[in-house]
PDBML (XML) file of the C-alpha atoms, coordinates in Angstrom:
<?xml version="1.0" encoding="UTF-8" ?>
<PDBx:datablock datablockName="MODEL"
   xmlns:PDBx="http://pdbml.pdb.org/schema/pdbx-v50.xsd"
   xmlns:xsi="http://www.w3.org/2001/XMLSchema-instance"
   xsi:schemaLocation="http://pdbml.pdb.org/schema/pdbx-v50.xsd pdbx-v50.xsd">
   <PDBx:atom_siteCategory>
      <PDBx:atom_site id="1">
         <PDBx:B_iso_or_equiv>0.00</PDBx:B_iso_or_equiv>
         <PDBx:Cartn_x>17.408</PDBx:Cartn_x>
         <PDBx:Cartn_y>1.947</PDBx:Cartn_y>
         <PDBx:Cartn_z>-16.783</PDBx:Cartn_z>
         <PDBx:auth_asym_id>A</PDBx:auth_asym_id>
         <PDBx:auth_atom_id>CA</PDBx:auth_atom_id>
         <PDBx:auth_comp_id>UNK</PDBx:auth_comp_id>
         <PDBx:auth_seq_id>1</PDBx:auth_seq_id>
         <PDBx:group_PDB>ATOM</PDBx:group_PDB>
         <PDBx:label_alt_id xsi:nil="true" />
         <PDBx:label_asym_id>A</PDBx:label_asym_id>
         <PDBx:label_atom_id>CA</PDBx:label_atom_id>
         <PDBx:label_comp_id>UNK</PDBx:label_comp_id>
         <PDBx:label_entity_id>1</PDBx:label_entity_id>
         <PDBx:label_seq_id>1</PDBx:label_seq_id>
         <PDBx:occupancy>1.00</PDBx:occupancy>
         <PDBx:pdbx_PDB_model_num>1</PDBx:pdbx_PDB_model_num>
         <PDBx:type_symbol>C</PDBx:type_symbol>
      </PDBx:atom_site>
      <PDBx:atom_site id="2">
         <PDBx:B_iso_or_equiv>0.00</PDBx:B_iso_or_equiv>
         <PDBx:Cartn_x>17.286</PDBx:Cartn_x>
         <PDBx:Cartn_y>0.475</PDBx:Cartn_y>
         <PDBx:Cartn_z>-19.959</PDBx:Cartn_z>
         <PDBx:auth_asym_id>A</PDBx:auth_asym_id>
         <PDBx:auth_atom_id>CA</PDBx:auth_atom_id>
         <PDBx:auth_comp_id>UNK</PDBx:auth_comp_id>
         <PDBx:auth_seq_id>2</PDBx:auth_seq_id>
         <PDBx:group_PDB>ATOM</PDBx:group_PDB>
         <PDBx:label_alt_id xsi:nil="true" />
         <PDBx:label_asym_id>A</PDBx:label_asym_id>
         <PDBx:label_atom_id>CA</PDBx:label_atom_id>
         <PDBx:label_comp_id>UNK</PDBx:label_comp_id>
         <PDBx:label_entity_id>1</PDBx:label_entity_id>
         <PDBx:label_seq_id>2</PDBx:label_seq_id>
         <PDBx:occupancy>1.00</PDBx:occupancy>
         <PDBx:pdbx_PDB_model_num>1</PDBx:pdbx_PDB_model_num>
         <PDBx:type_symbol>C</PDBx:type_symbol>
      </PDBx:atom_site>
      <PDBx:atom_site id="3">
         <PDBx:B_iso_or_equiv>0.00</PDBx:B_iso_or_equiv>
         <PDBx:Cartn_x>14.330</PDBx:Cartn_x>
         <PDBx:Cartn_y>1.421</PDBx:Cartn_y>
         <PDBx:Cartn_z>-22.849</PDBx:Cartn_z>
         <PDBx:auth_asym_id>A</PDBx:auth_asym_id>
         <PDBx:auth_atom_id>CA</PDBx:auth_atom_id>
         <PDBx:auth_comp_id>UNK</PDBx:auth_comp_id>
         <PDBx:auth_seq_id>3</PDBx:auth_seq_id>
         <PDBx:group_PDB>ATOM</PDBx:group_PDB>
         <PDBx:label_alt_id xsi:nil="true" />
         <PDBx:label_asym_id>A</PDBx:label_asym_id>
         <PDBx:label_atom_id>CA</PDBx:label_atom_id>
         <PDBx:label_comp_id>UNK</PDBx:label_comp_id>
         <PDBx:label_entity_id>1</PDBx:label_entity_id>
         <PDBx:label_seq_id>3</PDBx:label_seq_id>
         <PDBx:occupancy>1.00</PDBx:occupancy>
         <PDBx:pdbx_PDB_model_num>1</PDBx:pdbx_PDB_model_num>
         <PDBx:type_symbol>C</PDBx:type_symbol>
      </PDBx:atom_site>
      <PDBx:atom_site id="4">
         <PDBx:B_iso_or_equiv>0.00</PDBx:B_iso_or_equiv>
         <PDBx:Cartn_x>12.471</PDBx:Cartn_x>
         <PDBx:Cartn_y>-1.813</PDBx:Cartn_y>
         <PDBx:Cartn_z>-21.881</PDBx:Cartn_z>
         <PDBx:auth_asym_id>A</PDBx:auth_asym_id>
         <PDBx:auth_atom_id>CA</PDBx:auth_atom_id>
         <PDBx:auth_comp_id>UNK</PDBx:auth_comp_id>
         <PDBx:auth_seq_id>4</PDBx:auth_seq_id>
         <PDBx:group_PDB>ATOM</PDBx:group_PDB>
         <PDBx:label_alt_id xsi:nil="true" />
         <PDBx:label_asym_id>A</PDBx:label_asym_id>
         <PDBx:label_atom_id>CA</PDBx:label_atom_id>
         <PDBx:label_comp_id>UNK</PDBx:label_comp_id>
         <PDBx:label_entity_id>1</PDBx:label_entity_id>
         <PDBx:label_seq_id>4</PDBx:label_seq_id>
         <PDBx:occupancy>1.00</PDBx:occupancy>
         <PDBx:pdbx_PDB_model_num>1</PDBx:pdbx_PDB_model_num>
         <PDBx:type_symbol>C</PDBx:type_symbol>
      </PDBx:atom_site>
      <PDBx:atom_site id="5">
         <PDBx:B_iso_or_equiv>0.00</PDBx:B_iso_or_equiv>
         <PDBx:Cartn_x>12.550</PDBx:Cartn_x>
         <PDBx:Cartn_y>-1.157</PDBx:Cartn_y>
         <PDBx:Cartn_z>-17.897</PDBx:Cartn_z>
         <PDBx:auth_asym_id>A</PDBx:auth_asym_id>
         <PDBx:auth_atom_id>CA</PDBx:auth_atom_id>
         <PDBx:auth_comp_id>UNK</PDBx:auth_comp_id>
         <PDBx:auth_seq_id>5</PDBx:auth_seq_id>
         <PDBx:group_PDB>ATOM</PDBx:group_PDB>
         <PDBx:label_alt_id xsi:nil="true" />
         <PDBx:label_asym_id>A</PDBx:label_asym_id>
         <PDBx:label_atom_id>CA</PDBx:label_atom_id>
         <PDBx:label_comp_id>UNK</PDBx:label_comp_id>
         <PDBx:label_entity_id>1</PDBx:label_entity_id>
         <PDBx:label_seq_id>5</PDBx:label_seq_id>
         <PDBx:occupancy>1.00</PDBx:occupancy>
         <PDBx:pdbx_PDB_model_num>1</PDBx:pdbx_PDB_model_num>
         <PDBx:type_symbol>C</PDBx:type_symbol>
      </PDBx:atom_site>
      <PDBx:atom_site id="6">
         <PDBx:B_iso_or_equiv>0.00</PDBx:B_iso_or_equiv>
         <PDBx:Cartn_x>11.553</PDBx:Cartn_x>
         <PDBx:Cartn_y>2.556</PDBx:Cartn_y>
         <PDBx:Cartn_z>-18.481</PDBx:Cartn_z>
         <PDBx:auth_asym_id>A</PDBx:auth_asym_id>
         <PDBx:auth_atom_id>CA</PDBx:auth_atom_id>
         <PDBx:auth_comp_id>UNK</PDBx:auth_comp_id>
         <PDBx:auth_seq_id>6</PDBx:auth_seq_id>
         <PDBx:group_PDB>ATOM</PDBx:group_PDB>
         <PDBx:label_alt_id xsi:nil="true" />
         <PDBx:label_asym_id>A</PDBx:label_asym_id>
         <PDBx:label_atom_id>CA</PDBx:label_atom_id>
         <PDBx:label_comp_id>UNK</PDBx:label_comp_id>
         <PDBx:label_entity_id>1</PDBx:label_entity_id>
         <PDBx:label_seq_id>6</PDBx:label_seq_id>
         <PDBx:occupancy>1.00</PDBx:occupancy>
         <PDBx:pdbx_PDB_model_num>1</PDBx:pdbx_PDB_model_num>
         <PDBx:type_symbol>C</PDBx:type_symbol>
      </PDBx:atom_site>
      <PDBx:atom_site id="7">
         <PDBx:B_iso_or_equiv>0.00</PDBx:B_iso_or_equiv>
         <PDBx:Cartn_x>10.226</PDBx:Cartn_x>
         <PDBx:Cartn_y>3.842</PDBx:Cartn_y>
         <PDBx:Cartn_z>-21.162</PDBx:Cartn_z>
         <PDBx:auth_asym_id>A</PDBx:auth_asym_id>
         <PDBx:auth_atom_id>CA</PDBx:auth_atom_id>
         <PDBx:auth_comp_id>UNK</PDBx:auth_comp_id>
         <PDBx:auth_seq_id>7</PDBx:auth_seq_id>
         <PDBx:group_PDB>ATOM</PDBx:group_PDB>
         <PDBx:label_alt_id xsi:nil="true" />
         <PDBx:label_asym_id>A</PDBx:label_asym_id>
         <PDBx:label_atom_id>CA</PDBx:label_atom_id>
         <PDBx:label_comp_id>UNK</PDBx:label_comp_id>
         <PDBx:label_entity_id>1</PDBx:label_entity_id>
         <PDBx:label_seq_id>7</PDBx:label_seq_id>
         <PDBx:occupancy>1.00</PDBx:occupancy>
         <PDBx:pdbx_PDB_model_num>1</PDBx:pdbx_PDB_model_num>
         <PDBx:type_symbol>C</PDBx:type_symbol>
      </PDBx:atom_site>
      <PDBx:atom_site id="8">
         <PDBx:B_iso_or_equiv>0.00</PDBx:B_iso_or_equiv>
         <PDBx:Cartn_x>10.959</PDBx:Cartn_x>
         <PDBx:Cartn_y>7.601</PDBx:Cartn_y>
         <PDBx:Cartn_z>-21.205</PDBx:Cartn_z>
         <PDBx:auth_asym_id>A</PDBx:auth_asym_id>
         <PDBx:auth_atom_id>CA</PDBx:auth_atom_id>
         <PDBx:auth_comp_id>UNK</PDBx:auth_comp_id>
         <PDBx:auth_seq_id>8</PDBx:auth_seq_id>
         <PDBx:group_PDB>ATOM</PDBx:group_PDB>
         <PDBx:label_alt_id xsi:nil="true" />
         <PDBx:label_asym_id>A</PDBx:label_asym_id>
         <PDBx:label_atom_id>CA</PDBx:label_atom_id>
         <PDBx:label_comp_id>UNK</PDBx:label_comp_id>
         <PDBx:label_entity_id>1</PDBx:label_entity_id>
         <PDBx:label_seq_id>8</PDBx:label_seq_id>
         <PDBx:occupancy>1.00</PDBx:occupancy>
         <PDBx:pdbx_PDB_model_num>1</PDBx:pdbx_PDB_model_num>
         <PDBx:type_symbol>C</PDBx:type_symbol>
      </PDBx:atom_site>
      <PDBx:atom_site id="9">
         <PDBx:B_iso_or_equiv>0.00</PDBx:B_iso_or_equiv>
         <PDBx:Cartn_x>8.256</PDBx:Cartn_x>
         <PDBx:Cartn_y>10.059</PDBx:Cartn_y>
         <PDBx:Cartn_z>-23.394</PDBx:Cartn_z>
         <PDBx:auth_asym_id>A</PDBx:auth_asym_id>
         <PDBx:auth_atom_id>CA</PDBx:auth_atom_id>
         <PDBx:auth_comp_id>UNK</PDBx:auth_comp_id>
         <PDBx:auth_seq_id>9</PDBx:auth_seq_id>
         <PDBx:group_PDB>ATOM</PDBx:group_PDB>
         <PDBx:label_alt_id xsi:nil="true" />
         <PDBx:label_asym_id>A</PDBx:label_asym_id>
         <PDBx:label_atom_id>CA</PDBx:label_atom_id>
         <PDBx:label_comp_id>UNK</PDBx:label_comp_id>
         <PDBx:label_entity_id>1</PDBx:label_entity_id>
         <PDBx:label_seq_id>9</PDBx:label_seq_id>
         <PDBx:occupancy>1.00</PDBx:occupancy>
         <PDBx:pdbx_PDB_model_num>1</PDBx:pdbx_PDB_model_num>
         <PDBx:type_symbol>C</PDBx:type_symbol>
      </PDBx:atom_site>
      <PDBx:atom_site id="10">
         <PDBx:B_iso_or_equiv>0.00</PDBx:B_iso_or_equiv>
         <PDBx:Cartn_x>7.500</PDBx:Cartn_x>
         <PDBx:Cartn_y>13.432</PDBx:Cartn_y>
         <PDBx:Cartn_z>-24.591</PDBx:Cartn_z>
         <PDBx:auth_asym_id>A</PDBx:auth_asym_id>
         <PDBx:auth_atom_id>CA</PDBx:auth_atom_id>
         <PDBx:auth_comp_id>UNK</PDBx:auth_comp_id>
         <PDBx:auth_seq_id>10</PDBx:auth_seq_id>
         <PDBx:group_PDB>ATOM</PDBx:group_PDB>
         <PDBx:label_alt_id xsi:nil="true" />
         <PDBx:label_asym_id>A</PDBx:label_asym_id>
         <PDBx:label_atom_id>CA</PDBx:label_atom_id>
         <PDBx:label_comp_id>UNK</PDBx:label_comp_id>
         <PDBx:label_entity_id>1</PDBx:label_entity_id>
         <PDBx:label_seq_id>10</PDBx:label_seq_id>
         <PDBx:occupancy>1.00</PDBx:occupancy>
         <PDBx:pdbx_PDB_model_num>1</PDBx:pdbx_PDB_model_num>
         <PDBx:type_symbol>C</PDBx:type_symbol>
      </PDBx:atom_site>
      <PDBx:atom_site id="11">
         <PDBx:B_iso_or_equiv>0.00</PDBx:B_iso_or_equiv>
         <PDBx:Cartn_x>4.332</PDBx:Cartn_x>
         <PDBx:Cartn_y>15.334</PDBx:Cartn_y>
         <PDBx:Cartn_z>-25.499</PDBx:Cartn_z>
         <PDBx:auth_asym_id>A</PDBx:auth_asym_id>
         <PDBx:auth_atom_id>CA</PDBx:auth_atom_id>
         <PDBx:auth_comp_id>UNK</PDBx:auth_comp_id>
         <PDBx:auth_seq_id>11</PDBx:auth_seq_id>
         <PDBx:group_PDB>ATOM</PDBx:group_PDB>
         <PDBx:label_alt_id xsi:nil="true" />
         <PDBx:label_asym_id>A</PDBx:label_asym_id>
         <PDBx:label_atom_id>CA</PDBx:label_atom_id>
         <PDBx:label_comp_id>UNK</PDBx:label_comp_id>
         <PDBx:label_entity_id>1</PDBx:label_entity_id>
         <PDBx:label_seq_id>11</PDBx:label_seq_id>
         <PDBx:occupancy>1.00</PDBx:occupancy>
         <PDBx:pdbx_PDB_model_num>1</PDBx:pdbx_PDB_model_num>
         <PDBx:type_symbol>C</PDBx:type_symbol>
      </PDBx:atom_site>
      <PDBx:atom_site id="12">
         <PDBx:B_iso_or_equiv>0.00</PDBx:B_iso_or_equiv>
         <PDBx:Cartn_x>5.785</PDBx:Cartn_x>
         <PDBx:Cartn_y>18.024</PDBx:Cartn_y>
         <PDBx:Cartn_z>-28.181</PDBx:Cartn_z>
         <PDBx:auth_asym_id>A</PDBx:auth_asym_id>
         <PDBx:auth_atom_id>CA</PDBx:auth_atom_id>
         <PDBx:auth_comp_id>UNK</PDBx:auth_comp_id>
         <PDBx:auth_seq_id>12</PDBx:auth_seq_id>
         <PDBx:group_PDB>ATOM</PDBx:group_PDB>
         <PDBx:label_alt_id xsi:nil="true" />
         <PDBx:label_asym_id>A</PDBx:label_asym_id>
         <PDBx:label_atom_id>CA</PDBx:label_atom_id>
         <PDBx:label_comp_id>UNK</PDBx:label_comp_id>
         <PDBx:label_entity_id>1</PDBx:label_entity_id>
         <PDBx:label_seq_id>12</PDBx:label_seq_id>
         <PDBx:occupancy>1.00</PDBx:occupancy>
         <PDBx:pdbx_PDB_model_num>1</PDBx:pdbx_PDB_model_num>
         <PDBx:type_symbol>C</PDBx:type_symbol>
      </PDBx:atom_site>
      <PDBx:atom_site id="13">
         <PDBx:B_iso_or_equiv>0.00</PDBx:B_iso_or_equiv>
         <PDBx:Cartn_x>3.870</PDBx:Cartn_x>
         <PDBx:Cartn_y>20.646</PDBx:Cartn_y>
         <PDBx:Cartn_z>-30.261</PDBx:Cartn_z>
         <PDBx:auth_asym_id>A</PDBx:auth_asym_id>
         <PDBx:auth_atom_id>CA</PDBx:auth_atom_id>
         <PDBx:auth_comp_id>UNK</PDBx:auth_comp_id>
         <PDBx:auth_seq_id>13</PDBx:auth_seq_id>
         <PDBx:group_PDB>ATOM</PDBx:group_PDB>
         <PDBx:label_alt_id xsi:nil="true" />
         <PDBx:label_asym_id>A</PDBx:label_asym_id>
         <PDBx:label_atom_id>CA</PDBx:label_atom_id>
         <PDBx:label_comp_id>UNK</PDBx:label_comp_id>
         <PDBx:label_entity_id>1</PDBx:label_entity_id>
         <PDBx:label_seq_id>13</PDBx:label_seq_id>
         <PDBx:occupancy>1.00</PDBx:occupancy>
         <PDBx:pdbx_PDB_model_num>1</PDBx:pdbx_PDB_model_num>
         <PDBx:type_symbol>C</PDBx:type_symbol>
      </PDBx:atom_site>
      <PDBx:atom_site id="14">
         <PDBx:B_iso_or_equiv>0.00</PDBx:B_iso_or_equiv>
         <PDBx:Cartn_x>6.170</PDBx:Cartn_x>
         <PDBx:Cartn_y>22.930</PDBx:Cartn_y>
         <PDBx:Cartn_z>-31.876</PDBx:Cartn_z>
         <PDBx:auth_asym_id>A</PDBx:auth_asym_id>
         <PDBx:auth_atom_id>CA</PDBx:auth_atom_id>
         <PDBx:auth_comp_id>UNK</PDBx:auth_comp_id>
         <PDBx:auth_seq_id>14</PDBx:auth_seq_id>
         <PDBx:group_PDB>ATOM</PDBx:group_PDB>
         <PDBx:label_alt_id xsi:nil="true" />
         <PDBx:label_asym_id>A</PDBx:label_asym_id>
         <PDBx:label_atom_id>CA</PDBx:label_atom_id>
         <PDBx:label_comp_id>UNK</PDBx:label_comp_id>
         <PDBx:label_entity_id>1</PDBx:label_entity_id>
         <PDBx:label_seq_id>14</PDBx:label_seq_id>
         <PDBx:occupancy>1.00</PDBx:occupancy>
         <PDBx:pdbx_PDB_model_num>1</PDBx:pdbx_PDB_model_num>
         <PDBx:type_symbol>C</PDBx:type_symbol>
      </PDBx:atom_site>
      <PDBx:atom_site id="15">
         <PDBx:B_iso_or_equiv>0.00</PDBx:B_iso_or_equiv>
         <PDBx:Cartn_x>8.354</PDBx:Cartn_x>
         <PDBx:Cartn_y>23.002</PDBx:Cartn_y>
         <PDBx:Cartn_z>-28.301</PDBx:Cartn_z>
         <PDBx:auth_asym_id>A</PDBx:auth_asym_id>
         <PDBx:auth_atom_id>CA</PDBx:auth_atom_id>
         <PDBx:auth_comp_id>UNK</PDBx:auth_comp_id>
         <PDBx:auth_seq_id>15</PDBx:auth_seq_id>
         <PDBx:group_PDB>ATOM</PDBx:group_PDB>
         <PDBx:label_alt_id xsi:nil="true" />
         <PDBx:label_asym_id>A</PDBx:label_asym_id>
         <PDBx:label_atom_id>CA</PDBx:label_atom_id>
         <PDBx:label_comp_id>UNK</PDBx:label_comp_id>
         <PDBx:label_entity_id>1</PDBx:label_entity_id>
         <PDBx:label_seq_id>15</PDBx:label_seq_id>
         <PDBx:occupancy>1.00</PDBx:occupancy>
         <PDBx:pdbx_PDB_model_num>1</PDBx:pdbx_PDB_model_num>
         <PDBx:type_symbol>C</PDBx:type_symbol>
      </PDBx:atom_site>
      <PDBx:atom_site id="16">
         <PDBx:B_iso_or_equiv>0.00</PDBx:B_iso_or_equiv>
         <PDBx:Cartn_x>8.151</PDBx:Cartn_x>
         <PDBx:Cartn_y>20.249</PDBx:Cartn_y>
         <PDBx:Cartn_z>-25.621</PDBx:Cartn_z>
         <PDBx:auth_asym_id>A</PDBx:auth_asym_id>
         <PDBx:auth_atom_id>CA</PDBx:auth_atom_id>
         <PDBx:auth_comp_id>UNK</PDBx:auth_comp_id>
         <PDBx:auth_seq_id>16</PDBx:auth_seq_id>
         <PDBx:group_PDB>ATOM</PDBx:group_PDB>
         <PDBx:label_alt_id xsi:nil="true" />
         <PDBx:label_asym_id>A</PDBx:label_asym_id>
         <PDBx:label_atom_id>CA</PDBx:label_atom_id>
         <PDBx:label_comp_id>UNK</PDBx:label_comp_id>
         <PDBx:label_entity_id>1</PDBx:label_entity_id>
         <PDBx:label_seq_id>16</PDBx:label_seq_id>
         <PDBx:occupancy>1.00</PDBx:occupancy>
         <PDBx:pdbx_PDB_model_num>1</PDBx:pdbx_PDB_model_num>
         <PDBx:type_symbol>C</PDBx:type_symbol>
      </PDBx:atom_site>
      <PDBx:atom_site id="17">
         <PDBx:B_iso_or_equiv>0.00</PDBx:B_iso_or_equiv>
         <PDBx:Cartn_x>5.031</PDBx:Cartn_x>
         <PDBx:Cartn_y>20.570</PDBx:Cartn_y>
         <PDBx:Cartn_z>-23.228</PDBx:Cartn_z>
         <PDBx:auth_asym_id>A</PDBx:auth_asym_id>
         <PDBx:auth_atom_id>CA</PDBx:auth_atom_id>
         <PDBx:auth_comp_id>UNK</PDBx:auth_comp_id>
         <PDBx:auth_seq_id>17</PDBx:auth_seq_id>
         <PDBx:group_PDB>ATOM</PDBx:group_PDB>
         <PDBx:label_alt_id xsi:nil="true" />
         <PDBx:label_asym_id>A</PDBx:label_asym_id>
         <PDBx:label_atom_id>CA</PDBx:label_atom_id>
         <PDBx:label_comp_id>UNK</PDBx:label_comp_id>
         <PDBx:label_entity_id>1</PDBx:label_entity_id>
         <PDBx:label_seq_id>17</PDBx:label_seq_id>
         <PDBx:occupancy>1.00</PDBx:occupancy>
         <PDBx:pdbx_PDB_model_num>1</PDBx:pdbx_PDB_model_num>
         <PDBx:type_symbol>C</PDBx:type_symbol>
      </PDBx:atom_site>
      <PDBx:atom_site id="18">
         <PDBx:B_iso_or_equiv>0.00</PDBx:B_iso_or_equiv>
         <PDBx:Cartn_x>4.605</PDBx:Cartn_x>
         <PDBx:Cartn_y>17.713</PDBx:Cartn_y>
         <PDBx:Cartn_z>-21.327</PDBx:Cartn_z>
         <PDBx:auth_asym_id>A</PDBx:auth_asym_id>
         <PDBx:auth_atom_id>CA</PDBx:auth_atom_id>
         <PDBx:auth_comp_id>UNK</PDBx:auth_comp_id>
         <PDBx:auth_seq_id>18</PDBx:auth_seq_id>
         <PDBx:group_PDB>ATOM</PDBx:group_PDB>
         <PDBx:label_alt_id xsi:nil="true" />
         <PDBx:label_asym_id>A</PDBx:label_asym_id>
         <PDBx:label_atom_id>CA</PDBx:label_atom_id>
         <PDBx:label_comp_id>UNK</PDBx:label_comp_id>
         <PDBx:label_entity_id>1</PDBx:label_entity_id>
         <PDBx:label_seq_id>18</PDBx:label_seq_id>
         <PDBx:occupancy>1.00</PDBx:occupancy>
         <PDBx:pdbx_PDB_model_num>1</PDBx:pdbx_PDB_model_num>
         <PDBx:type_symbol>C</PDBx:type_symbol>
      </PDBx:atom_site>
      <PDBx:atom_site id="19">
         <PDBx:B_iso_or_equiv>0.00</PDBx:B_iso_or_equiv>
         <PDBx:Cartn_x>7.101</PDBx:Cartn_x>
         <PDBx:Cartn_y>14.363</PDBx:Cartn_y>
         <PDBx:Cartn_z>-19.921</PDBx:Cartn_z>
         <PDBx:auth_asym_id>A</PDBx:auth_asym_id>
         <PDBx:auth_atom_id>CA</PDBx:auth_atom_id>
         <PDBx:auth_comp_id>UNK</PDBx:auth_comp_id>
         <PDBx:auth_seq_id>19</PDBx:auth_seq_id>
         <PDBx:group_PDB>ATOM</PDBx:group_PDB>
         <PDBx:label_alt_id xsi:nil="true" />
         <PDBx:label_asym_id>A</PDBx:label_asym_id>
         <PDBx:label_atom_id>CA</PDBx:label_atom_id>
         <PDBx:label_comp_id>UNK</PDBx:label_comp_id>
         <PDBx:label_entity_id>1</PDBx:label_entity_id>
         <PDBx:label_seq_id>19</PDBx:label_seq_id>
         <PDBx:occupancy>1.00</PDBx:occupancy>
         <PDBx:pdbx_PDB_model_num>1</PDBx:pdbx_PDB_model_num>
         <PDBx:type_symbol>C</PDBx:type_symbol>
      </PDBx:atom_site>
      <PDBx:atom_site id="20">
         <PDBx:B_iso_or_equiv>0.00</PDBx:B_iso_or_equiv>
         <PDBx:Cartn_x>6.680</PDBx:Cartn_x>
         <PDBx:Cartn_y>11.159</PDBx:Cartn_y>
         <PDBx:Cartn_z>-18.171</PDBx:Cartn_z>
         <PDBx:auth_asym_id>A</PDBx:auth_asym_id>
         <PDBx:auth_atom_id>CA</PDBx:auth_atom_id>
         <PDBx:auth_comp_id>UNK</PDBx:auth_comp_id>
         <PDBx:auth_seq_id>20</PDBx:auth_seq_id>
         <PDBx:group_PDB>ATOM</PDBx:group_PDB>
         <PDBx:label_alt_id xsi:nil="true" />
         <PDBx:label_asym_id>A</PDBx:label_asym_id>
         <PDBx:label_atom_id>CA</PDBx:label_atom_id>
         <PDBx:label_comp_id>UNK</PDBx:label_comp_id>
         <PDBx:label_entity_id>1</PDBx:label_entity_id>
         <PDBx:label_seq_id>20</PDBx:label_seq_id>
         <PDBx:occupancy>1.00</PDBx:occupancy>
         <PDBx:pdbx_PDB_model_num>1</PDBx:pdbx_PDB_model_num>
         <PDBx:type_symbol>C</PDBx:type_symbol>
      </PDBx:atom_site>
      <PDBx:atom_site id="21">
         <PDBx:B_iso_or_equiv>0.00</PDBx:B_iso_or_equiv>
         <PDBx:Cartn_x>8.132</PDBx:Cartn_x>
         <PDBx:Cartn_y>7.908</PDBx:Cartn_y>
         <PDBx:Cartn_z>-17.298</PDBx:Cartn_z>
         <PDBx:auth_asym_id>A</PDBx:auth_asym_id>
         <PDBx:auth_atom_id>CA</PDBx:auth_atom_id>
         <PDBx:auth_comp_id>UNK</PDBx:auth_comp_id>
         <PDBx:auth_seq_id>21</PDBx:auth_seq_id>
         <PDBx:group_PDB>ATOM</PDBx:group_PDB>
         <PDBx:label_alt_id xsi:nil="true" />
         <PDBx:label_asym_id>A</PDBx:label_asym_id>
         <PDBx:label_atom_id>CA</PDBx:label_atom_id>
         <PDBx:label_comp_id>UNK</PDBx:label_comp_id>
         <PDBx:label_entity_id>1</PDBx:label_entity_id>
         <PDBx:label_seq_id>21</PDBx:label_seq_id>
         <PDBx:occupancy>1.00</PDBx:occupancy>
         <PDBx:pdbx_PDB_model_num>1</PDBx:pdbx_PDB_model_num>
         <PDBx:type_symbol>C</PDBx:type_symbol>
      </PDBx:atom_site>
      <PDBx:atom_site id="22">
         <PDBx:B_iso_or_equiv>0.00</PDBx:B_iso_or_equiv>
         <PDBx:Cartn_x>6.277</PDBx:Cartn_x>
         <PDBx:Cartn_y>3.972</PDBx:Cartn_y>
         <PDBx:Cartn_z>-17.972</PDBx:Cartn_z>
         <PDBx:auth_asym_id>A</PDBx:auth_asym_id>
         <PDBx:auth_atom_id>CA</PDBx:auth_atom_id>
         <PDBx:auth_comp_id>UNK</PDBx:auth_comp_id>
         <PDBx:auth_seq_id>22</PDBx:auth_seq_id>
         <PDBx:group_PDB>ATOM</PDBx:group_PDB>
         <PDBx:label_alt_id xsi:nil="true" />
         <PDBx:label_asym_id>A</PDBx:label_asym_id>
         <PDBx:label_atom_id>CA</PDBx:label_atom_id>
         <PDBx:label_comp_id>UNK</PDBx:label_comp_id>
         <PDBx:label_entity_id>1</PDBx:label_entity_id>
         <PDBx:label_seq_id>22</PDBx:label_seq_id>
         <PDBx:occupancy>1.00</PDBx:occupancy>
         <PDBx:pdbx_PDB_model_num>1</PDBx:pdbx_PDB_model_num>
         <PDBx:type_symbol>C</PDBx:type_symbol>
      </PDBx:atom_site>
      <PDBx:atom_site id="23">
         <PDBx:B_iso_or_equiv>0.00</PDBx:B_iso_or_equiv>
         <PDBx:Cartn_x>7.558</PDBx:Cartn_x>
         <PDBx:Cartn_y>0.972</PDBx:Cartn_y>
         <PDBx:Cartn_z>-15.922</PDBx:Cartn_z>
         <PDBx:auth_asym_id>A</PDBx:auth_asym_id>
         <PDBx:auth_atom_id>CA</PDBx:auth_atom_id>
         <PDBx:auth_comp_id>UNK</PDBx:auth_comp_id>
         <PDBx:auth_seq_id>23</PDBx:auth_seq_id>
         <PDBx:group_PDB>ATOM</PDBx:group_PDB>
         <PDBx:label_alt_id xsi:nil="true" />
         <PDBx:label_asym_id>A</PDBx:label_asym_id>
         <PDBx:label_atom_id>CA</PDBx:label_atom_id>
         <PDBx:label_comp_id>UNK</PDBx:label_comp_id>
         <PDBx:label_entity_id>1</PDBx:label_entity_id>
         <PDBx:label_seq_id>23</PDBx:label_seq_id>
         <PDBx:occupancy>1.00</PDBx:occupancy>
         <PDBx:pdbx_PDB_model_num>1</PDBx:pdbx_PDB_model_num>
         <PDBx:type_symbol>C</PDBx:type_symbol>
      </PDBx:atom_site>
      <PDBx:atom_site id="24">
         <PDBx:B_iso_or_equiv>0.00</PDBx:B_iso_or_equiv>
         <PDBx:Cartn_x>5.972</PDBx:Cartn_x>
         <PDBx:Cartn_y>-2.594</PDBx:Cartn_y>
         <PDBx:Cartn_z>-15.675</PDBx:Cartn_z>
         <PDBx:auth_asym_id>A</PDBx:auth_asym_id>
         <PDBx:auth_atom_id>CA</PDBx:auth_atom_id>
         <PDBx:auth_comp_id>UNK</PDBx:auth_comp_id>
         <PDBx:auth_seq_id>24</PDBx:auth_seq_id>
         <PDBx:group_PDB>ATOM</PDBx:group_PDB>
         <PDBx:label_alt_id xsi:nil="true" />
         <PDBx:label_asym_id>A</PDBx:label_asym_id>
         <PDBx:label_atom_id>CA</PDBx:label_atom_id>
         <PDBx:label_comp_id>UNK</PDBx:label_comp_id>
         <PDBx:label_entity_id>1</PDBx:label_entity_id>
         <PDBx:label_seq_id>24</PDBx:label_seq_id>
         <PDBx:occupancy>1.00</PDBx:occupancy>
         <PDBx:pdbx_PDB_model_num>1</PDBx:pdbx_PDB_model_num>
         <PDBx:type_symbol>C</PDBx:type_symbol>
      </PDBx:atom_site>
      <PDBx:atom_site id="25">
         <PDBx:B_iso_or_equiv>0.00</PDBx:B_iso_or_equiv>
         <PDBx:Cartn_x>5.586</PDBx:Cartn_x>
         <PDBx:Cartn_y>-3.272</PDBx:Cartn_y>
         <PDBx:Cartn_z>-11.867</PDBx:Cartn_z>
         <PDBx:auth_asym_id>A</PDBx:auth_asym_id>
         <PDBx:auth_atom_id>CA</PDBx:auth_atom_id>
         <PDBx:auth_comp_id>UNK</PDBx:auth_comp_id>
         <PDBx:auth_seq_id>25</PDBx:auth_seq_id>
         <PDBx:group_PDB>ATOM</PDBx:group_PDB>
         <PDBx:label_alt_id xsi:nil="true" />
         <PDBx:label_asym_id>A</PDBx:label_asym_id>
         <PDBx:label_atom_id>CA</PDBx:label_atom_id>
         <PDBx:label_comp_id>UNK</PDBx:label_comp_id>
         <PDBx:label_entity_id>1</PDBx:label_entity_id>
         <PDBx:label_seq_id>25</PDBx:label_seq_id>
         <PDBx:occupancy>1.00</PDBx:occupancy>
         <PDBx:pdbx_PDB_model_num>1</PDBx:pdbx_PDB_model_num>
         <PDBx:type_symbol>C</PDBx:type_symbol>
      </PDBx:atom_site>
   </PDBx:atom_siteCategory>
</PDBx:datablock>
């Protein structure tokens, strides 16, 4: 997928804690 089909994010403190995924439908 490209950035604009699927926008890929991270919640981070000092490590990572959290992920998920946007898409338009």
């Amino acid at each position: 997928y490209s950035d604009d089909e699927l926008y890929k994010l991270t919640i981070v403190d000092d490590e990572i804690i959290g992920h998920l995924t946007i898409r338009f439908i």
